[in-house]
N, C-alpha and C. Protein backbone atom coordinates (compact mmCIF):
# COMPACT_ATOMS: atom_id res chain seq x y z
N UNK A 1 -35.68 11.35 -24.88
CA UNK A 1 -34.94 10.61 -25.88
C UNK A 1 -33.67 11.35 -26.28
N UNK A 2 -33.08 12.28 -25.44
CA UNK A 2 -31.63 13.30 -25.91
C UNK A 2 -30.65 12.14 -26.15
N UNK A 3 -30.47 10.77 -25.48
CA UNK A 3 -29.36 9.98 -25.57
C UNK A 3 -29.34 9.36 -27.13
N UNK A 4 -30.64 8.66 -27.37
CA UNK A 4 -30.94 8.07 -29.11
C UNK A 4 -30.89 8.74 -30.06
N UNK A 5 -30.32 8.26 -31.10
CA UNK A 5 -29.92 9.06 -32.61
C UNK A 5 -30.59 8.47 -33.17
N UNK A 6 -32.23 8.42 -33.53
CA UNK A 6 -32.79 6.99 -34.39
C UNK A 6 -32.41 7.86 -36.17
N UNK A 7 -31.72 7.06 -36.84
CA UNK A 7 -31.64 7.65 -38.16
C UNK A 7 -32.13 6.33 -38.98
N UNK A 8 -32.89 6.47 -40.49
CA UNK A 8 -33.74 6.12 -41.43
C UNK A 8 -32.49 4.62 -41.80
N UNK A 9 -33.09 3.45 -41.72
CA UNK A 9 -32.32 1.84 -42.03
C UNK A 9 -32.11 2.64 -43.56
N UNK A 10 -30.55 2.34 -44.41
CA UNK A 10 -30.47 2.51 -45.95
C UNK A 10 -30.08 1.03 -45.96
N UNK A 11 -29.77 0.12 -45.38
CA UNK A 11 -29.42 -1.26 -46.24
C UNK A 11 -30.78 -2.01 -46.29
N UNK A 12 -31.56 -2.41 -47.48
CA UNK A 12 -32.60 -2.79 -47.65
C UNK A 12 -33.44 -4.26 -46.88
N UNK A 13 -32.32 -5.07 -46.57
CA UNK A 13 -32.55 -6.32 -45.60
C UNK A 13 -32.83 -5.75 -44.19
N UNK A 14 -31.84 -4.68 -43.93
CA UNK A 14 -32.04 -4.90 -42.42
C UNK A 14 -33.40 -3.54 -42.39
N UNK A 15 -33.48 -3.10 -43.24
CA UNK A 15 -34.80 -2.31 -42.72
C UNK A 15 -35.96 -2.96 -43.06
N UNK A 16 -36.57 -4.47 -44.45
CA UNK A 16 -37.13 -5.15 -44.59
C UNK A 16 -37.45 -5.80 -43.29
N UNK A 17 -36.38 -6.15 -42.63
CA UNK A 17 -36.21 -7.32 -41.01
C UNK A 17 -37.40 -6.48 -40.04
N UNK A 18 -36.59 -5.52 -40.13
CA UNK A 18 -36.78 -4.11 -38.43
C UNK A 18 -38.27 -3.89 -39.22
N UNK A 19 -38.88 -4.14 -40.40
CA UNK A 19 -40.10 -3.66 -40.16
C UNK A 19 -40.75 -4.40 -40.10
N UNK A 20 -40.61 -5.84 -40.73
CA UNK A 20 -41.65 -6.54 -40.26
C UNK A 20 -41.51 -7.27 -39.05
N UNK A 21 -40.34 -6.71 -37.51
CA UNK A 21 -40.22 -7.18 -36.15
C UNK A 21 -41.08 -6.41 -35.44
N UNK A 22 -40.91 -4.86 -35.79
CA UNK A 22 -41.46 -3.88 -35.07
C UNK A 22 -43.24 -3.79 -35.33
N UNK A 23 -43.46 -4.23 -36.23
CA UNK A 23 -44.66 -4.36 -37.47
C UNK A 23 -45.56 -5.19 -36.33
N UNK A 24 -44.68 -6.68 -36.13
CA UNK A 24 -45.53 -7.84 -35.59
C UNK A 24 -45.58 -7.20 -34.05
N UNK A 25 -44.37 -6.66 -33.26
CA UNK A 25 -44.10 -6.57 -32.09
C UNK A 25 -45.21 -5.45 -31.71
N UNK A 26 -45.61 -4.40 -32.91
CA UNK A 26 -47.22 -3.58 -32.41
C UNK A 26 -48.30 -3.82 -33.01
N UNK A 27 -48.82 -4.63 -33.38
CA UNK A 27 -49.82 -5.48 -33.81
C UNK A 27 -49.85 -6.57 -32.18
N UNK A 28 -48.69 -7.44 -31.44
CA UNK A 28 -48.75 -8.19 -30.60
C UNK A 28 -49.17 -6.94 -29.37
N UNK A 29 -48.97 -6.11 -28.91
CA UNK A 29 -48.77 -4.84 -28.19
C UNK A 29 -50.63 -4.71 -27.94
N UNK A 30 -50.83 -4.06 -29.37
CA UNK A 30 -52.16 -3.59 -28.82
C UNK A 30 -53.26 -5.05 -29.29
N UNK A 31 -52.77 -6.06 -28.88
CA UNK A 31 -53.25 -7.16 -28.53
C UNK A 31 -53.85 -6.99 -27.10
N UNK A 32 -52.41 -7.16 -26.97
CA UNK A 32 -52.17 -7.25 -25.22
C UNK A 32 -53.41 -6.22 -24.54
N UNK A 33 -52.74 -4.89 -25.40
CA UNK A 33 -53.72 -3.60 -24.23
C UNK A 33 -55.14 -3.81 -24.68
N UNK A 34 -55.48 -4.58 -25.95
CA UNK A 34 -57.04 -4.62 -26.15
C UNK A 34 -57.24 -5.62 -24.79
N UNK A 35 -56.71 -6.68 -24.35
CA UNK A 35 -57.33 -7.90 -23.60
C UNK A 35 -57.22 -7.60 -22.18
N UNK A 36 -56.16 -7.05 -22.05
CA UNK A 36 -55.69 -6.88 -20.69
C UNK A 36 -56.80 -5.36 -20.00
N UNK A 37 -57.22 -4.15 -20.94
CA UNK A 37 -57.60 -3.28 -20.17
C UNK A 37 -58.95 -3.28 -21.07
N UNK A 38 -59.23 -3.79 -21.64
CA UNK A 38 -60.84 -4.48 -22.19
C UNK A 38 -61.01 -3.06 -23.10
N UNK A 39 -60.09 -2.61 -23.93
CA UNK A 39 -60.06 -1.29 -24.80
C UNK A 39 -60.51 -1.78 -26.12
N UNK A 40 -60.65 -1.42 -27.12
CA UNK A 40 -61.31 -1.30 -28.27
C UNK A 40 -60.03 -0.97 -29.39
N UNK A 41 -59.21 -1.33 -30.37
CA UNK A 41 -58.23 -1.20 -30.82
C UNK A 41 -58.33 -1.28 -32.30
N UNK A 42 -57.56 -0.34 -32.86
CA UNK A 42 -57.49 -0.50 -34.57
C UNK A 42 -55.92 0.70 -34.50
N UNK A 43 -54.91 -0.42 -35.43
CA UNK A 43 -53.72 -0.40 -35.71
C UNK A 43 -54.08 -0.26 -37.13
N UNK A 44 -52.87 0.66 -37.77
CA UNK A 44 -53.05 0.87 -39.47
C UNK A 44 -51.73 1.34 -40.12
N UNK A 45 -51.11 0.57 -40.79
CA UNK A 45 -49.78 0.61 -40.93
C UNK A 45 -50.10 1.15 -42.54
N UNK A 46 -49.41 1.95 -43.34
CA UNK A 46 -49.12 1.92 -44.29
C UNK A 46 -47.89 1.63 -45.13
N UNK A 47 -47.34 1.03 -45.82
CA UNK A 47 -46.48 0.22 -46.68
C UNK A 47 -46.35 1.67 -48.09
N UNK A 48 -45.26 2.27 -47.90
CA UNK A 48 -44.99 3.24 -48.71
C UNK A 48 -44.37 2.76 -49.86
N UNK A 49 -43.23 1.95 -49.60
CA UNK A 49 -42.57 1.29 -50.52
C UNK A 49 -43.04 0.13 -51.49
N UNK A 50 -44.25 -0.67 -50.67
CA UNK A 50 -45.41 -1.87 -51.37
C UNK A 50 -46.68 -1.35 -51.61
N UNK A 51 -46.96 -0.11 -51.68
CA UNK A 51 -48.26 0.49 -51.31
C UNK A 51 -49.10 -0.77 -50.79
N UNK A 52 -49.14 -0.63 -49.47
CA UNK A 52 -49.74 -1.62 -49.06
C UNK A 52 -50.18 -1.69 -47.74
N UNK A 53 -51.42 -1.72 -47.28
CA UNK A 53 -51.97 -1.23 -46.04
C UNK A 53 -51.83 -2.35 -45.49
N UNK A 54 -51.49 -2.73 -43.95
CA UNK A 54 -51.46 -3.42 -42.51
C UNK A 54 -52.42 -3.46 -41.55
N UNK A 55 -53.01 -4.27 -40.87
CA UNK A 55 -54.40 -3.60 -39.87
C UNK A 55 -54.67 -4.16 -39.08
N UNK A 56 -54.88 -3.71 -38.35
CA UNK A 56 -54.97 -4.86 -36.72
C UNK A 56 -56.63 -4.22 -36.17
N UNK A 57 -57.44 -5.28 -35.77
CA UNK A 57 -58.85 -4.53 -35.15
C UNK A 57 -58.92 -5.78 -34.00
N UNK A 58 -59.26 -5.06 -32.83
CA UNK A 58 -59.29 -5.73 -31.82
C UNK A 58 -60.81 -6.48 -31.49
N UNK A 59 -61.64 -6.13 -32.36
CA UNK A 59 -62.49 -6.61 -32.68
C UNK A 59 -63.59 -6.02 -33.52
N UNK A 60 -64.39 -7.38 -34.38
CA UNK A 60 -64.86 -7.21 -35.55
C UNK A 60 -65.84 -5.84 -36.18
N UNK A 61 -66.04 -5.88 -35.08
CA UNK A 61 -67.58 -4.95 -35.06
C UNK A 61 -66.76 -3.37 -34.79
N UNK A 62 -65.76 -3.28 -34.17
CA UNK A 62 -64.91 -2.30 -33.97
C UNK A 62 -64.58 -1.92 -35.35
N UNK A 63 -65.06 -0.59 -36.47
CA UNK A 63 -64.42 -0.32 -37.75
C UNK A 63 -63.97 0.74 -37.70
N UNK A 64 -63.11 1.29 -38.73
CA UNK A 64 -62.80 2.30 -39.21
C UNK A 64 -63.64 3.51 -38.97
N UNK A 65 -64.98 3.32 -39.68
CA UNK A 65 -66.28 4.52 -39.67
C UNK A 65 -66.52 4.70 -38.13
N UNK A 66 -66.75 3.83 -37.07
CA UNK A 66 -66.64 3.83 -35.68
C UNK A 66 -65.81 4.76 -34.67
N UNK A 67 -64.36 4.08 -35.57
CA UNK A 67 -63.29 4.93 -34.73
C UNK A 67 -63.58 6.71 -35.48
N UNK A 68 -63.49 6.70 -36.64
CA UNK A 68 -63.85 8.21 -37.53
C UNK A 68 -64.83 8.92 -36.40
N UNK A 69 -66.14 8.26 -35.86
CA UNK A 69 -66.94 9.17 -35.65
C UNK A 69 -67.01 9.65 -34.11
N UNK A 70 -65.79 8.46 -33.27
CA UNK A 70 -65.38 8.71 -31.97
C UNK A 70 -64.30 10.19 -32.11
N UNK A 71 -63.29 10.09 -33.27
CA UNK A 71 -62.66 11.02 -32.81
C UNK A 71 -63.40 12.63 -33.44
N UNK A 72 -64.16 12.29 -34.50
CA UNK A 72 -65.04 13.52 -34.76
C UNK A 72 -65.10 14.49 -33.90
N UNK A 73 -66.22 13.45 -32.64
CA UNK A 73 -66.62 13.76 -31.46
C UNK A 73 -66.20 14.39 -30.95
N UNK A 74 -64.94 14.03 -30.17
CA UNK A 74 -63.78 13.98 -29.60
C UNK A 74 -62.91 16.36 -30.27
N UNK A 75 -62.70 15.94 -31.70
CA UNK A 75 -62.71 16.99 -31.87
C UNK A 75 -63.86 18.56 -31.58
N UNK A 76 -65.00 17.94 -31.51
CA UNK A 76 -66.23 19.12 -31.59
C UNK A 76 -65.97 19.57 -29.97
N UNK A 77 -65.60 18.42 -28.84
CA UNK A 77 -66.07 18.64 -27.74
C UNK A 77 -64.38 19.61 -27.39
N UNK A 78 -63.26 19.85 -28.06
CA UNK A 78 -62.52 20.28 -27.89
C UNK A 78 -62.60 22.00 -28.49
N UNK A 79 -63.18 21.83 -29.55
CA UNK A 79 -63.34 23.33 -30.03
C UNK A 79 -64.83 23.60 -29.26
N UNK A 80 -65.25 23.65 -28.37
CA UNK A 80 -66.68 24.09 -27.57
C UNK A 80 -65.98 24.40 -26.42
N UNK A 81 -64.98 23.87 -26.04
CA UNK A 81 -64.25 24.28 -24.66
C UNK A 81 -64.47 22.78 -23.58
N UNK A 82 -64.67 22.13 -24.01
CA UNK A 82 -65.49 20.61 -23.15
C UNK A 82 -63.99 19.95 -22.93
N UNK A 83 -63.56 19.65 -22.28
CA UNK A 83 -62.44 18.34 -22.19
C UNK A 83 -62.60 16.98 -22.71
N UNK A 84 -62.45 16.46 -23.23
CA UNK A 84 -62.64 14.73 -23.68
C UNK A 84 -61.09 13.87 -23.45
N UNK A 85 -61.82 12.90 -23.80
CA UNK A 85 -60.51 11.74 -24.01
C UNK A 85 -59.57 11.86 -24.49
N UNK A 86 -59.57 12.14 -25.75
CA UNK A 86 -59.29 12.78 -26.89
C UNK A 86 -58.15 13.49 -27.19
């Protein structure tokens, strides 16, 4: 990315716009990669300015506590010396 200068939107419309395009455009995204590669998905946006959380689950039964105890995992098998997904 040496060519892009991404610097912080200050006019309040056009960074209102760009977030809720980019917002929908990765919410539509890991749509796609949940259906297309049969993956398991949870998106979580936080809203700093609305305190206000965003959330995408690629399916129902797929939660929060679920994903928590995959990457737990994921961490233990990294401090033991094990390789994971992760």
């Amino acid at each position: 990315m040496s060519g892009i200068n991404i610097q912080p939107i200050t006019h309040t419309v056009n960074k209102n716009n760009t977030k809720c395009k980019r917002k929908a455009n990765l919410f539509k995204k890991s749509m796609e990669l949940s259906k297309l590669c049969n993956q398991d998905i949870i998106v979580i946006i936080y809203d700093k300015e609305l305190a206000k959380l965003h959330h995408y689950r690629s399916n129902e039964k797929f939660d929060l506590k679920q994903a928590n105890a995959i990457i737990q995992k994921g961490n233990k098998k990294k401090s033991s010396g094990k390789k994971g997904a992760i």
